[in-house]
N, C-alpha and C. Protein backbone atom coordinates (compact mmCIF):
# COMPACT_ATOMS: atom_id res chain seq x y z
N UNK A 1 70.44 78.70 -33.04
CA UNK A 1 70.62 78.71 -34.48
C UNK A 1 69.61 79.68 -35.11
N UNK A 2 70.09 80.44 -35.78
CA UNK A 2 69.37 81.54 -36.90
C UNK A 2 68.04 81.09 -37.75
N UNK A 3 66.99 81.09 -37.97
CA UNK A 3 66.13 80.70 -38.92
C UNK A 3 66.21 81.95 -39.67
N UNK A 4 65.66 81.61 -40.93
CA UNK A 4 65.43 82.32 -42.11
C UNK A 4 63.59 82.98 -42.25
N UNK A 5 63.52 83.97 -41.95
CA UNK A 5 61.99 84.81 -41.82
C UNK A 5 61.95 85.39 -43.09
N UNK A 6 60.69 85.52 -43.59
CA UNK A 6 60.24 86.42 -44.81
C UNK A 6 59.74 87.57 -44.15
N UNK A 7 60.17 88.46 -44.17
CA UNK A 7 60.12 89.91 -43.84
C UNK A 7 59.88 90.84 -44.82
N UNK A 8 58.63 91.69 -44.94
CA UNK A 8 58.00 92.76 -45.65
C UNK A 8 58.93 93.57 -46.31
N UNK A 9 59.30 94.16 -47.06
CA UNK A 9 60.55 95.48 -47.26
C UNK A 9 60.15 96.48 -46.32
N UNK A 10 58.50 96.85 -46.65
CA UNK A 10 58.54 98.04 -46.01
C UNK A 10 57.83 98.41 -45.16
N UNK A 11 58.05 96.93 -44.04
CA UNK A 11 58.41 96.78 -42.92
C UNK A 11 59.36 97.08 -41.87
N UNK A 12 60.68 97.73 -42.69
CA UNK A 12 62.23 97.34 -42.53
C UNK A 12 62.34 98.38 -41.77
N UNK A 13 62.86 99.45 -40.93
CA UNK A 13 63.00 100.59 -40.77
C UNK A 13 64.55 100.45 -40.68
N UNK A 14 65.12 101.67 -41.79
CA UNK A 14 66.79 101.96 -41.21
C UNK A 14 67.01 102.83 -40.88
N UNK A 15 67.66 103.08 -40.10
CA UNK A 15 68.24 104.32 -38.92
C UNK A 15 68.79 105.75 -39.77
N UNK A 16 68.37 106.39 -39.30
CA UNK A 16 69.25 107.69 -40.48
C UNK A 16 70.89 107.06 -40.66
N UNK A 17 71.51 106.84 -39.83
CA UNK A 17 72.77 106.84 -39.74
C UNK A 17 73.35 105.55 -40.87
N UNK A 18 72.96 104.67 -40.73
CA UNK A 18 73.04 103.74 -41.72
C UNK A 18 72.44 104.30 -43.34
N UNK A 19 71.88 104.80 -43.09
CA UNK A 19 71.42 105.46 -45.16
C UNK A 19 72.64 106.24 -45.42
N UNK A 20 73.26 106.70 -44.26
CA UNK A 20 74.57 107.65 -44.73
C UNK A 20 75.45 107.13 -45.62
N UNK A 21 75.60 105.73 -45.29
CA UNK A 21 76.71 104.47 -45.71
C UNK A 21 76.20 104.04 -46.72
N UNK A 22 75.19 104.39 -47.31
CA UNK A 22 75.04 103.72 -49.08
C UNK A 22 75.58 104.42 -49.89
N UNK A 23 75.95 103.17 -50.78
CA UNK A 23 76.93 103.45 -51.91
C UNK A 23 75.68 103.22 -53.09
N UNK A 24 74.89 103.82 -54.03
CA UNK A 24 74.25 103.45 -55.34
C UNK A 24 74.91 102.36 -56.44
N UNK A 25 76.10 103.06 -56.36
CA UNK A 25 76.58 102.13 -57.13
C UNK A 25 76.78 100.82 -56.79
N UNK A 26 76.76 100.02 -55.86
CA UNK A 26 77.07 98.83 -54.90
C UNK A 26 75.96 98.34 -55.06
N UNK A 27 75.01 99.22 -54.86
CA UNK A 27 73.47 98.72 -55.32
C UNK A 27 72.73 98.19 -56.36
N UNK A 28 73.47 98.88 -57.48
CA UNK A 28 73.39 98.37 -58.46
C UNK A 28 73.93 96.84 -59.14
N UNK A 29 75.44 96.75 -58.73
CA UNK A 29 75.76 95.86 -58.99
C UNK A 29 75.03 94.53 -57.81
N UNK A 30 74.97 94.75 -56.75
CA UNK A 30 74.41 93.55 -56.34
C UNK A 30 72.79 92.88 -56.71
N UNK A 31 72.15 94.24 -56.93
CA UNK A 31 70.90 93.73 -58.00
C UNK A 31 71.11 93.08 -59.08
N UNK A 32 72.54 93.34 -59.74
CA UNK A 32 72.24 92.51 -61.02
C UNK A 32 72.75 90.80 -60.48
N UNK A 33 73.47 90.69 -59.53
CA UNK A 33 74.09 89.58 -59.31
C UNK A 33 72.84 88.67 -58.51
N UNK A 34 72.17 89.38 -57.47
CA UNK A 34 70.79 88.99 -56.82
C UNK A 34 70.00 88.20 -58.45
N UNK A 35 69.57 89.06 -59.47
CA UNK A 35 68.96 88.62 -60.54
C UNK A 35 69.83 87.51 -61.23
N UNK A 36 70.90 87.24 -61.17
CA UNK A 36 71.62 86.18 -61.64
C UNK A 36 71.87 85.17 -60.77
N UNK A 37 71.92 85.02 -59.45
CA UNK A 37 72.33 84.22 -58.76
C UNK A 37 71.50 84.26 -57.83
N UNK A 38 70.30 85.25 -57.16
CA UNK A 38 69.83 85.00 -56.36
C UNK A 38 70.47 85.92 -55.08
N UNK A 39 69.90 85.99 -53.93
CA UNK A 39 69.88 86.13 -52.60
C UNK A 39 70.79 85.07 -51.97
N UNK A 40 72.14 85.32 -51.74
CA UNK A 40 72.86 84.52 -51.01
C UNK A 40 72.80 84.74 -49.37
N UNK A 41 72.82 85.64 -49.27
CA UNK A 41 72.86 85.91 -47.60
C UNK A 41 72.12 86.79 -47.43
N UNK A 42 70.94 86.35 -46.11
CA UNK A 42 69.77 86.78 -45.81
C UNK A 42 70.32 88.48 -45.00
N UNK A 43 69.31 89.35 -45.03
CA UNK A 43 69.84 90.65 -44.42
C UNK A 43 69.47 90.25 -42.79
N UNK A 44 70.02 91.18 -41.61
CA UNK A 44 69.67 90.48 -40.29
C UNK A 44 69.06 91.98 -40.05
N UNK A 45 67.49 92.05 -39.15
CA UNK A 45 66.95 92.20 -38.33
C UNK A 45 67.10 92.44 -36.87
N UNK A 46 66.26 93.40 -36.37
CA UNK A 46 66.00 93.21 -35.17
C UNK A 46 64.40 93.69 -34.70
N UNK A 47 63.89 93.08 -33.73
CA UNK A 47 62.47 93.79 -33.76
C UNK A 47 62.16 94.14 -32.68
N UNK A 48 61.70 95.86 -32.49
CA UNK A 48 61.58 96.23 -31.40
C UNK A 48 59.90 96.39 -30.48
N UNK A 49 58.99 95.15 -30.76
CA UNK A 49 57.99 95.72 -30.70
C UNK A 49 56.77 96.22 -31.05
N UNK A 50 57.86 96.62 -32.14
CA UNK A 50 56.47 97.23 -33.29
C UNK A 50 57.22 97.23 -34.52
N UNK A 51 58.34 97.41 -35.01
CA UNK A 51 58.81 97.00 -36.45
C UNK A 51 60.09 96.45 -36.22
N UNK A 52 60.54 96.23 -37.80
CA UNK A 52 61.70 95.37 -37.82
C UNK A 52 63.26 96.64 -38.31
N UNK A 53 64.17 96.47 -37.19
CA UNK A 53 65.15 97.60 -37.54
C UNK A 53 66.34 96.85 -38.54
N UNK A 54 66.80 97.40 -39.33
CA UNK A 54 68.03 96.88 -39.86
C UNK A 54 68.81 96.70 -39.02
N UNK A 55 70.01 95.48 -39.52
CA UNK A 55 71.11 95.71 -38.27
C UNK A 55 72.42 95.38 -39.42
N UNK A 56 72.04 94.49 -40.34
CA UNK A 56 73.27 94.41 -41.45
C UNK A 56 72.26 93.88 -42.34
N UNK A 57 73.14 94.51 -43.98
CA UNK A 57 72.85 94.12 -45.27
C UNK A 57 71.67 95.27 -45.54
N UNK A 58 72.50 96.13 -45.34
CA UNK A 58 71.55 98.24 -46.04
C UNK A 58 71.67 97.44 -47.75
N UNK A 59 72.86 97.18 -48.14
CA UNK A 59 72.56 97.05 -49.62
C UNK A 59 72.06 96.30 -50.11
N UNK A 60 71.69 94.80 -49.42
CA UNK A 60 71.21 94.10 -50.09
C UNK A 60 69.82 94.67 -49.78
N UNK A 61 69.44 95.29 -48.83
CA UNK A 61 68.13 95.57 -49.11
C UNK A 61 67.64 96.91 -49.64
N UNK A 62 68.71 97.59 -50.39
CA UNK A 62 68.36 98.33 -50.95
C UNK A 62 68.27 97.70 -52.57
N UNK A 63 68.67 96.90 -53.10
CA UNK A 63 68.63 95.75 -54.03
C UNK A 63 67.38 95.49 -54.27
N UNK A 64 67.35 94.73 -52.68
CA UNK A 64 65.82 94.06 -53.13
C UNK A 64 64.65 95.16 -53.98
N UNK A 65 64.67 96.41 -53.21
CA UNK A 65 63.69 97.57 -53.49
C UNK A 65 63.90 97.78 -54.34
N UNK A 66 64.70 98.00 -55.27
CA UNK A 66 65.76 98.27 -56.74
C UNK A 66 64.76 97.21 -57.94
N UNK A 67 64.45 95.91 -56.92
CA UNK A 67 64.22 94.71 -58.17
C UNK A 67 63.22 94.80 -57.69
N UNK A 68 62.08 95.20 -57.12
CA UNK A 68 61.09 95.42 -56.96
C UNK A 68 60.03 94.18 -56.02
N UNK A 69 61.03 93.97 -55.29
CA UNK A 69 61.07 92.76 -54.22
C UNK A 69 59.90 93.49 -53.10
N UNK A 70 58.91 92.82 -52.83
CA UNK A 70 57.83 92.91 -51.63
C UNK A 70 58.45 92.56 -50.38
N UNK A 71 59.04 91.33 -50.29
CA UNK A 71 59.64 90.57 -49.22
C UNK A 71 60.71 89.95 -49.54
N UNK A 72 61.79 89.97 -48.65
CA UNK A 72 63.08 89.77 -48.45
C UNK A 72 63.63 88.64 -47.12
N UNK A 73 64.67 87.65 -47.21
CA UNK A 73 64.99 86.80 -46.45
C UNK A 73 65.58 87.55 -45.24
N UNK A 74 65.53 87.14 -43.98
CA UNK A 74 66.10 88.33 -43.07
C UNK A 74 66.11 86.89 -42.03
N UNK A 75 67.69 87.88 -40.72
CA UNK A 75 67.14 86.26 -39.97
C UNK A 75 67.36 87.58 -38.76
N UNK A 76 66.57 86.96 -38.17
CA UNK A 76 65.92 88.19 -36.78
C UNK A 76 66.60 87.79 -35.51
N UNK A 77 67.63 88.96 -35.02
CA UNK A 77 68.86 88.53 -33.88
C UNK A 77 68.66 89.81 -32.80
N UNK A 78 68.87 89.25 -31.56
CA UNK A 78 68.83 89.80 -30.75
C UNK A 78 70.00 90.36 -30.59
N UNK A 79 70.09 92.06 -31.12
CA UNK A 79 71.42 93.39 -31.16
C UNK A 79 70.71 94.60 -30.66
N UNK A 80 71.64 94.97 -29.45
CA UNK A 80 71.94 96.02 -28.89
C UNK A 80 72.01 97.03 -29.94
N UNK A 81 71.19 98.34 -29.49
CA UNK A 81 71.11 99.55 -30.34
C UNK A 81 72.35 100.00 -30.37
N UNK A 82 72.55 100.66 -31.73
CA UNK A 82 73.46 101.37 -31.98
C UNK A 82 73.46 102.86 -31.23
């Protein structure tokens, strides 16, 4: 079962290839909904060692950085590199 970790933002490292796939605008709107409703689903992690790689939820954590979020809910899973 998944636990829920508080994870640094910029801690996070994302892959070039994944920044390709942001949308700003997506970003925007889920910041305002994050500020209205909160963080529904934690972003997932992976850690290789020495930092924590994205593996899903680029927008919500581009959100968080947007709202000026330090630390973000993340649940840390063991995934094969892309």
């Amino acid at each position: 079962m998944l636990r829920v970790q508080k994870v640094k933002v910029d801690d996070i490292y994302v892959p070039t290839a994944r920044k390709k796939t942001l949308h700003p605008e997506t970003v925007r709107h889920l910041a305002e909904d994050i500020l209205e409703n909160g963080m529904k689903t934690p972003i997932q992690v992976r850690h290789d060692g020495k930092r924590h790689i994205l593996v899903e939820g680029l927008h919500r954590l581009e959100a968080a950085k947007w709202l000026g979020e330090t630390v973000i809910d993340a649940y840390l899973v063991q995934a094969k590199r892309h």
